[in-house]
Protein backbone atom coordinates (compact mmCIF):
# COMPACT_ATOMS: atom_id res chain seq x y z
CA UNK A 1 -10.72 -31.32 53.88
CA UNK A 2 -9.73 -29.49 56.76
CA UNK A 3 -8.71 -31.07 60.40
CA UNK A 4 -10.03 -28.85 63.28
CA UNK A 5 -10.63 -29.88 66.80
CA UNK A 6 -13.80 -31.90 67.53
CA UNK A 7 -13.19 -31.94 71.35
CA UNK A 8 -11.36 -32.05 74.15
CA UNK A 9 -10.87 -33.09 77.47
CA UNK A 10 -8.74 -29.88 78.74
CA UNK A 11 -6.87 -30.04 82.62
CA UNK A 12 -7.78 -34.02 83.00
CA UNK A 13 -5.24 -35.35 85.72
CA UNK A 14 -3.76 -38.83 85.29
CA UNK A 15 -4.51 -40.91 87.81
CA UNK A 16 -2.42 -43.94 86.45
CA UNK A 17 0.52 -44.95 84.27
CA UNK A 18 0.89 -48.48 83.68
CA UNK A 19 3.46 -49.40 81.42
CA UNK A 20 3.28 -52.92 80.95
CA UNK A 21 -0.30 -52.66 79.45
CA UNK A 22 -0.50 -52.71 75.58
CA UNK A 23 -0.34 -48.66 74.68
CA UNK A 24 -3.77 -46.48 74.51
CA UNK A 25 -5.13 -44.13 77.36
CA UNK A 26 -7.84 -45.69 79.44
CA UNK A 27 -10.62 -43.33 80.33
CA UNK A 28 -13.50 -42.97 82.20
CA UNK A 29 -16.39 -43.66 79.85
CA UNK A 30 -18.78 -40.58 81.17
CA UNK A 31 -15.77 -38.34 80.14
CA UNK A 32 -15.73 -40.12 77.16
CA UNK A 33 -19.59 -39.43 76.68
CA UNK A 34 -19.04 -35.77 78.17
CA UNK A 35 -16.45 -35.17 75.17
CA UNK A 36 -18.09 -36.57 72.23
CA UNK A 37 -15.15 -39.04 72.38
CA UNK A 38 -15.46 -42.72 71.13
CA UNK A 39 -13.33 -45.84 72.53
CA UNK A 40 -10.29 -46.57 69.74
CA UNK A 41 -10.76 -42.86 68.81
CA UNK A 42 -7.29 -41.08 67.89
CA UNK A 43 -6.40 -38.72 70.48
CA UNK A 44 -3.69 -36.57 71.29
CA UNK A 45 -2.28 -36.28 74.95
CA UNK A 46 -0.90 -33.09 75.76
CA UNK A 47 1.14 -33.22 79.38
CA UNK A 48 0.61 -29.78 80.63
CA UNK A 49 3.40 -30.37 83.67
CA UNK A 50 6.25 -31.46 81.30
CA UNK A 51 5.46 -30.61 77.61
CA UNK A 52 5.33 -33.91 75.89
CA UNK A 53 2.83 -34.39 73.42
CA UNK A 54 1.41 -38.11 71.44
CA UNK A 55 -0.79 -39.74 69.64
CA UNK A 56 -2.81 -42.83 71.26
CA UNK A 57 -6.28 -43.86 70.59
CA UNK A 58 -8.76 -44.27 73.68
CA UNK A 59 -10.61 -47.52 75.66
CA UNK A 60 -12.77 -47.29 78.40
CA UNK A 61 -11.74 -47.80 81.47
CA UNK A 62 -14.64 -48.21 85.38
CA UNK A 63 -17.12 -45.72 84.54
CA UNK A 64 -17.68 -43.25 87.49
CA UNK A 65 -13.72 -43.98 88.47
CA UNK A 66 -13.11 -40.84 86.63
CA UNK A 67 -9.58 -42.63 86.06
CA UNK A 68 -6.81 -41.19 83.33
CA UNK A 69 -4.39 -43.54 82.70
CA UNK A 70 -1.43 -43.64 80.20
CA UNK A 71 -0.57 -47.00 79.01
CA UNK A 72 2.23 -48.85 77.45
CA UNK A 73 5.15 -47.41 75.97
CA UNK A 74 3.82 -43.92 76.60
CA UNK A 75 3.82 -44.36 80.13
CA UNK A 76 7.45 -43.21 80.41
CA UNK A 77 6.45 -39.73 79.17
CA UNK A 78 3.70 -39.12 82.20
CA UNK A 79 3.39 -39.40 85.59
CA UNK A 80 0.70 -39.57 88.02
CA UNK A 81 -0.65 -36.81 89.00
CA UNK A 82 0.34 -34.73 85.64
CA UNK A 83 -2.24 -32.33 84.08
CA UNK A 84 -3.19 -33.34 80.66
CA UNK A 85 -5.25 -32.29 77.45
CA UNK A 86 -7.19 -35.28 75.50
CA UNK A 87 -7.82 -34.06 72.15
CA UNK A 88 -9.95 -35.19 69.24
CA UNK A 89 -10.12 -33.78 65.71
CA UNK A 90 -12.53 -34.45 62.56
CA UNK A 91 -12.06 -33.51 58.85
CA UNK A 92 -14.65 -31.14 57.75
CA UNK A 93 -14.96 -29.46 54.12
CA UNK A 94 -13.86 -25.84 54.54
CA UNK A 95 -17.58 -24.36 54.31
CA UNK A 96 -18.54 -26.87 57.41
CA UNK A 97 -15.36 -25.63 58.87
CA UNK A 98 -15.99 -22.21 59.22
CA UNK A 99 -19.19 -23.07 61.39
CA UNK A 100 -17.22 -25.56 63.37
CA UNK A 101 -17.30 -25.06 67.39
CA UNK A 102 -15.12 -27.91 69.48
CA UNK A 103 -16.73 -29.27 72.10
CA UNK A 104 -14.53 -28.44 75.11
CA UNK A 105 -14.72 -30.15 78.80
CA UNK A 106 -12.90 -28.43 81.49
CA UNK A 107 -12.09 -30.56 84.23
CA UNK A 108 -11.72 -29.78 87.98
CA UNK A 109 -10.43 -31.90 91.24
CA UNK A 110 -10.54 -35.39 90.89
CA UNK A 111 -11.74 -35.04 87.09
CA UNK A 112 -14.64 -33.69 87.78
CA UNK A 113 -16.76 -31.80 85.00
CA UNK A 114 -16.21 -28.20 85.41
CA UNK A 115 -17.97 -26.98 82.29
């Protein structure tokens, strides 16, 4: 099996770090939907402004809020207002693999779909 990239949710900007919450990344659901990305799904974060990169799983936060928060421990490696990448992966056999395309979600102002 081979791990690729199912999808990600590429320039998202947090809107929140709360770090007395119990860990994850709360996320609007639409960009959820909009990313082929399920709640409790294993994501990486990828913090654009400061380098930092971790693993967290996803729950949904006000659909239409279009909210990006990092909770919990991993709060202390964001802050508001940072430029992140959400990404999602599957296993695929190799021969799946090489047909593979990610589903990628660029985001705009106020995490707005882009394309």
């Amino acid at each position: 099996m081979l791990t690729l990239l199912k999808s990600k949710l590429h320039r998202a900007i947090v809107t929140e770090a709360n770090l007395n919450y119990e860990g994850s990344i709360t996320v609007d659901p639409e960009l959820l939907e909009a990313a082929d990305i399920l709640p409790y799904e294993q994501v990486d974060i990828l913090d654009i402004n400061n380098g930092q990169r971790f693993t967290t799983y996803t729950i949904e936060g006000k659909r239409g809020a279009r909210g990006i928060c990092i909770n919990g421990a991993a709060a202390r490696l964001v802050q508001k207002g940072d430029v992140v990448i959400i990404c999602a992966y599957t296993q695929l056999e190799p021969k799946a693999a090489k047909k593979h395309k990610p589903k990628i979600i660029l985001l705009g102002e106020n995490n707005m779909v882009k394309s």
